[in-house]
N, C-alpha and C. Protein backbone atom coordinates (compact mmCIF):
# COMPACT_ATOMS: atom_id res chain seq x y z
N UNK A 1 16.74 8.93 -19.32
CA UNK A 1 15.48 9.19 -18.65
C UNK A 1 14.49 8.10 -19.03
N UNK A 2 13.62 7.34 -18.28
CA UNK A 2 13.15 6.47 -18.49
C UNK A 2 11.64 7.34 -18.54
N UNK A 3 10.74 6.39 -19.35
CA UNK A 3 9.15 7.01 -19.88
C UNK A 3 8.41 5.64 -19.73
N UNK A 4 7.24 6.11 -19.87
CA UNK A 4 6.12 5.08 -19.61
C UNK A 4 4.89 6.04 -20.01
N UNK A 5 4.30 5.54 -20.85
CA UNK A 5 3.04 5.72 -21.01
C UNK A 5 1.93 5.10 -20.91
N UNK A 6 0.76 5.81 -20.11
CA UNK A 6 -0.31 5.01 -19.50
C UNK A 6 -1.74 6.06 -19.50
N UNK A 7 -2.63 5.12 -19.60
CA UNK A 7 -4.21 5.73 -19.77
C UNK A 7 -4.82 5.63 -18.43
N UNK A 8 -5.37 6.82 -18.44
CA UNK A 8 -6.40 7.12 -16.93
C UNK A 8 -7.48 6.40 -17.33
N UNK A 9 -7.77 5.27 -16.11
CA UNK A 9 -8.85 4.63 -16.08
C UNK A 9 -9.90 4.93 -15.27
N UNK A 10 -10.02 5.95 -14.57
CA UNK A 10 -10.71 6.05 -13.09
C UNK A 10 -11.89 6.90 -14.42
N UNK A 11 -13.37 6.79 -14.04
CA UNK A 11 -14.44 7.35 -14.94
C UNK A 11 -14.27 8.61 -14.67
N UNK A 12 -14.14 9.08 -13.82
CA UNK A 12 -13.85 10.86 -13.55
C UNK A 12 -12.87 10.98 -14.04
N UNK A 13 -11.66 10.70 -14.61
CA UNK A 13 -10.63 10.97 -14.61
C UNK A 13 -9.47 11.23 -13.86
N UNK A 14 -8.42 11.57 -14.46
CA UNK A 14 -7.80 12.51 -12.98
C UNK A 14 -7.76 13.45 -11.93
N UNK A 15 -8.96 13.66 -11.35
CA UNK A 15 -9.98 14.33 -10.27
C UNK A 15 -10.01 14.28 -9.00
N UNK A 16 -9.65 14.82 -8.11
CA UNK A 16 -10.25 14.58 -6.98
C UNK A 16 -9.66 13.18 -5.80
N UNK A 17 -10.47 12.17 -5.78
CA UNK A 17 -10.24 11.10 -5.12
C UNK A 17 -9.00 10.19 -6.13
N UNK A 18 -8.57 10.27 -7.61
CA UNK A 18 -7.89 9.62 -8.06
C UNK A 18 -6.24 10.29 -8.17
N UNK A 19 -6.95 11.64 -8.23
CA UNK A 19 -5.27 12.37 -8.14
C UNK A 19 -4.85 12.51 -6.85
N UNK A 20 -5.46 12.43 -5.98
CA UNK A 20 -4.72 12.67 -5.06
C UNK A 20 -3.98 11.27 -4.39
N UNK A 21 -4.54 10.23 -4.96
CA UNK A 21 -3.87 8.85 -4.58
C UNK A 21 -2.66 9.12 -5.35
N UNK A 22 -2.85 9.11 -6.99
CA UNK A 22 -2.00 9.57 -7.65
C UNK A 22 -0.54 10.25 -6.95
N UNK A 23 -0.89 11.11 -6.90
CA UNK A 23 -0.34 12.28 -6.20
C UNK A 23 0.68 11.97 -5.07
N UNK A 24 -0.14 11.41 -3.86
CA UNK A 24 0.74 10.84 -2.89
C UNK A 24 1.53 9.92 -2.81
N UNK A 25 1.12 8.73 -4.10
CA UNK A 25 2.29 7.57 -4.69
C UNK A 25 3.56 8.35 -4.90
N UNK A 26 3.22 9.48 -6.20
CA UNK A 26 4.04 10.13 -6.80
C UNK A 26 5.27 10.90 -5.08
N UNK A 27 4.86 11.30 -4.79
CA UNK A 27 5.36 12.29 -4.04
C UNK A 27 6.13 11.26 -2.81
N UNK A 28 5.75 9.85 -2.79
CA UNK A 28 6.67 9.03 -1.99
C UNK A 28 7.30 8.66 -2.57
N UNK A 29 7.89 8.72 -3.53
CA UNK A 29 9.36 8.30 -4.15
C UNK A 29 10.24 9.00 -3.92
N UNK A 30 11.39 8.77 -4.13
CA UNK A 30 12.71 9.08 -4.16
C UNK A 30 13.53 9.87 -5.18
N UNK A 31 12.57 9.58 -6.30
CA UNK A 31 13.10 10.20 -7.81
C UNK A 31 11.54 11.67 -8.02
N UNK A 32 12.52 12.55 -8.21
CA UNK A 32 11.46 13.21 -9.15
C UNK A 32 10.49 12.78 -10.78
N UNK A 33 9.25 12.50 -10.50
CA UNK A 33 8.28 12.18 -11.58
C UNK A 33 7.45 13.37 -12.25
N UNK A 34 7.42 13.11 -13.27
CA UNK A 34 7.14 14.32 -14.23
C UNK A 34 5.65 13.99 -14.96
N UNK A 35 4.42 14.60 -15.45
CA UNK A 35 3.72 13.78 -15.89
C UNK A 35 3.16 14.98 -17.24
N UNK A 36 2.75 14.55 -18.05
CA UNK A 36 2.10 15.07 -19.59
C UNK A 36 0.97 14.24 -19.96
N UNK A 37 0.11 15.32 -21.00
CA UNK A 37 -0.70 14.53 -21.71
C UNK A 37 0.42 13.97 -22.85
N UNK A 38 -0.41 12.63 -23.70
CA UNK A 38 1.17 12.62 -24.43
C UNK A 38 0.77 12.86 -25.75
N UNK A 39 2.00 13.38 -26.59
CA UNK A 39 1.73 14.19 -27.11
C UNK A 39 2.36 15.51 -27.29
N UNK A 40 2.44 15.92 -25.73
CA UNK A 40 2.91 16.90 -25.22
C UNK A 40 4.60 17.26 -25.52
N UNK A 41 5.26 18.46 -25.10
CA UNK A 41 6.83 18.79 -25.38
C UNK A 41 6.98 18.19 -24.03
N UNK A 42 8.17 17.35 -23.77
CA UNK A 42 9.08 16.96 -22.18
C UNK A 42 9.08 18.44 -21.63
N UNK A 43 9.22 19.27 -21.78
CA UNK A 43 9.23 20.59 -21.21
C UNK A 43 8.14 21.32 -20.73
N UNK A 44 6.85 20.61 -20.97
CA UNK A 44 5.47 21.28 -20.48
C UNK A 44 5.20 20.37 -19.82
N UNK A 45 5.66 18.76 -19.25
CA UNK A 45 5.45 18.55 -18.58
C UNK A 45 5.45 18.87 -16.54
N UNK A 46 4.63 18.28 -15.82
CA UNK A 46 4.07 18.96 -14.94
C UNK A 46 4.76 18.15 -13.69
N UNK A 47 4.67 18.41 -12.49
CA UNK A 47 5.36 17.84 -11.17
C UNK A 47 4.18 16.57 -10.87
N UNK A 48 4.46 15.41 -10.87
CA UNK A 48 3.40 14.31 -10.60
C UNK A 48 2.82 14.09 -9.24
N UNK A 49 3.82 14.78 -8.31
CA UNK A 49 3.56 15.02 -6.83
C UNK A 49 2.34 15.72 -6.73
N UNK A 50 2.00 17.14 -7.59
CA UNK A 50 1.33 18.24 -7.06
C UNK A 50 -0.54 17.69 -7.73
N UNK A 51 -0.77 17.62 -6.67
CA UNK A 51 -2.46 17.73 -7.00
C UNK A 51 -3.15 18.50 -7.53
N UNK A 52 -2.90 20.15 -7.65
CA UNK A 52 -3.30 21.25 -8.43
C UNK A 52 -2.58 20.74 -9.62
N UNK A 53 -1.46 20.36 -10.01
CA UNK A 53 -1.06 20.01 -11.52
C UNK A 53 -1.78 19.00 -12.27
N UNK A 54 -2.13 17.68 -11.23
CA UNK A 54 -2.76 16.82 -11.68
C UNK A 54 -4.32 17.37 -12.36
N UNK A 55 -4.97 18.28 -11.65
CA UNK A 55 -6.25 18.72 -11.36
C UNK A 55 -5.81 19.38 -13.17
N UNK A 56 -5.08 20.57 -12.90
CA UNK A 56 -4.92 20.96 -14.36
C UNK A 56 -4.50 20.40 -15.64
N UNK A 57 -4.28 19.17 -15.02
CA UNK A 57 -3.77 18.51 -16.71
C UNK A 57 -5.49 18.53 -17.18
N UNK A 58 -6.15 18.25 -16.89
CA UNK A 58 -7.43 17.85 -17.61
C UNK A 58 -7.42 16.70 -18.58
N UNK A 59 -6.78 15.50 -17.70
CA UNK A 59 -6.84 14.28 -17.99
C UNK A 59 -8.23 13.45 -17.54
N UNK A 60 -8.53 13.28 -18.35
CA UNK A 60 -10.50 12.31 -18.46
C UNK A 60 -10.18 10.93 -18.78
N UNK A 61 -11.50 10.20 -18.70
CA UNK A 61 -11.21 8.91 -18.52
C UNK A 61 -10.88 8.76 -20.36
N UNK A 62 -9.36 7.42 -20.47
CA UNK A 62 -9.08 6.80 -21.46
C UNK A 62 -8.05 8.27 -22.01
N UNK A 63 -7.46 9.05 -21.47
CA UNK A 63 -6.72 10.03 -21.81
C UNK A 63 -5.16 9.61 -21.79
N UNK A 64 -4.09 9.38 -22.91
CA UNK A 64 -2.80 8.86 -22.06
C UNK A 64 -2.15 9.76 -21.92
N UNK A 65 -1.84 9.59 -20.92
CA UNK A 65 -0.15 10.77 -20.49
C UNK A 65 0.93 9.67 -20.75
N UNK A 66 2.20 10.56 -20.35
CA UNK A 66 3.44 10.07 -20.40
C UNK A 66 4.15 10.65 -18.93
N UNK A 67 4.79 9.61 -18.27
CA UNK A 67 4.99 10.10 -17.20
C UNK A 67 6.70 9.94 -17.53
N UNK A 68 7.44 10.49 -16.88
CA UNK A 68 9.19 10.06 -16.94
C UNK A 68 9.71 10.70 -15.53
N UNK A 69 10.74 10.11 -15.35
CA UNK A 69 11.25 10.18 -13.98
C UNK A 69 13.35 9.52 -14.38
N UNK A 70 13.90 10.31 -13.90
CA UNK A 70 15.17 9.54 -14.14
C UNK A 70 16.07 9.49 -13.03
N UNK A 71 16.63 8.29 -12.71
CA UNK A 71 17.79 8.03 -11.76
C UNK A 71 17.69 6.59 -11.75
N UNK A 72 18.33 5.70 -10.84
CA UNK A 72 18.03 4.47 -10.34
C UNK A 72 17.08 4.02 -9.58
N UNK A 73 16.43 3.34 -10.60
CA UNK A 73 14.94 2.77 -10.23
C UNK A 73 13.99 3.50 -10.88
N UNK A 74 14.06 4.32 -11.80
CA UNK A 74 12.59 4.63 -12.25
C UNK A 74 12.17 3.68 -13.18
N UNK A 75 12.61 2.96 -14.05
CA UNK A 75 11.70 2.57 -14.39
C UNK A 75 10.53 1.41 -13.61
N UNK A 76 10.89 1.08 -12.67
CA UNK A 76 10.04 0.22 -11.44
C UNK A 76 9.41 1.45 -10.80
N UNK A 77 9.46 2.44 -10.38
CA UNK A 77 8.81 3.59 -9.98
C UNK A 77 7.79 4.04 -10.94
N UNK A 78 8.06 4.08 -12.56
CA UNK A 78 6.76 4.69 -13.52
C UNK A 78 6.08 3.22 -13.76
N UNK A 79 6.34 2.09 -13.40
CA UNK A 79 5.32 0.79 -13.63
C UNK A 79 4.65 1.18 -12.40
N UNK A 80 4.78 1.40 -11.43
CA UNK A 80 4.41 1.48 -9.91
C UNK A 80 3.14 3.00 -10.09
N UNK A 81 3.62 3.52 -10.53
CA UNK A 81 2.99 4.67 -11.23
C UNK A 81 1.68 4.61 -11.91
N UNK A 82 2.31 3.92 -13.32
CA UNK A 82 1.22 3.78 -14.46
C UNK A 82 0.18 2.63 -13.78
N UNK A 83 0.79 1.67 -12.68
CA UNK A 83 -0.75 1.13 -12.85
C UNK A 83 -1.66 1.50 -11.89
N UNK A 84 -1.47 2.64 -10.99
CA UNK A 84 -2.37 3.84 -10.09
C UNK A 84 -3.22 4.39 -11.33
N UNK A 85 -2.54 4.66 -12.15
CA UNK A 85 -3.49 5.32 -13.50
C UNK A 85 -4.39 4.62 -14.18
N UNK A 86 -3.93 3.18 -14.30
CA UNK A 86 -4.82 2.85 -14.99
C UNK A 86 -5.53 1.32 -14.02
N UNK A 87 -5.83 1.90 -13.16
CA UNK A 87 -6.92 1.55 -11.94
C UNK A 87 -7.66 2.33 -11.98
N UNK A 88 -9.61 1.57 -11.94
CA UNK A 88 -10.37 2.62 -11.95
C UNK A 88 -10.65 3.00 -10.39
N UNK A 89 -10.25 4.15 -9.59
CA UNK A 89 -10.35 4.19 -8.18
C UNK A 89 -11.92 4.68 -8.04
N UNK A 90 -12.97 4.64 -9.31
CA UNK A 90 -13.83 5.27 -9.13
C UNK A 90 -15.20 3.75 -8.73
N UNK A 91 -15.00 2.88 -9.30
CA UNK A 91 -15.30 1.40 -9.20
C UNK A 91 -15.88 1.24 -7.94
């Protein structure tokens, strides 16, 4: 299973106009993506697709998660990922 960890840069955090970009990256892939604050158990992590999950992580700006995703090609899928996160879409 491939991992990547990355910090929310957007000043709101993961909110609104940033998760849901988030969100829809996530949800056009091919591989299922998983996302956590990190820190977190691999097992409480959350569906990276879903916008209510994103909304509930209560990720704020400079917060890192850990995202993981496994098959062929994730790890080009969580770079593709992490740097949606750590773009400020709020700028």
């Amino acid at each position: 299973m491939a991992e990547r960890t990355a910090t929310v840069a957007s000043r709101v955090g993961l909110h609104a106009r940033p998760a849901a970009i988030f969100a829809e990256a996530a949800g056009n892939q091919d591989l299922e993506v998983t996302i956590a604050r990190e820190g977190e158990p691999a097992d409480e992590a959350l569906d990276a697709a879903s916008i209510l999950s994103l909304m509930g992580l209560g990720a704020e700006y400079g917060t890192k998660v850990v995202l993981r995703a496994e098959g062929e090609g994730a790890e080009s899928v969580l770079e593709t990922l992490a740097a949606i996160l750590e773009t400020d879409h709020d700028a």
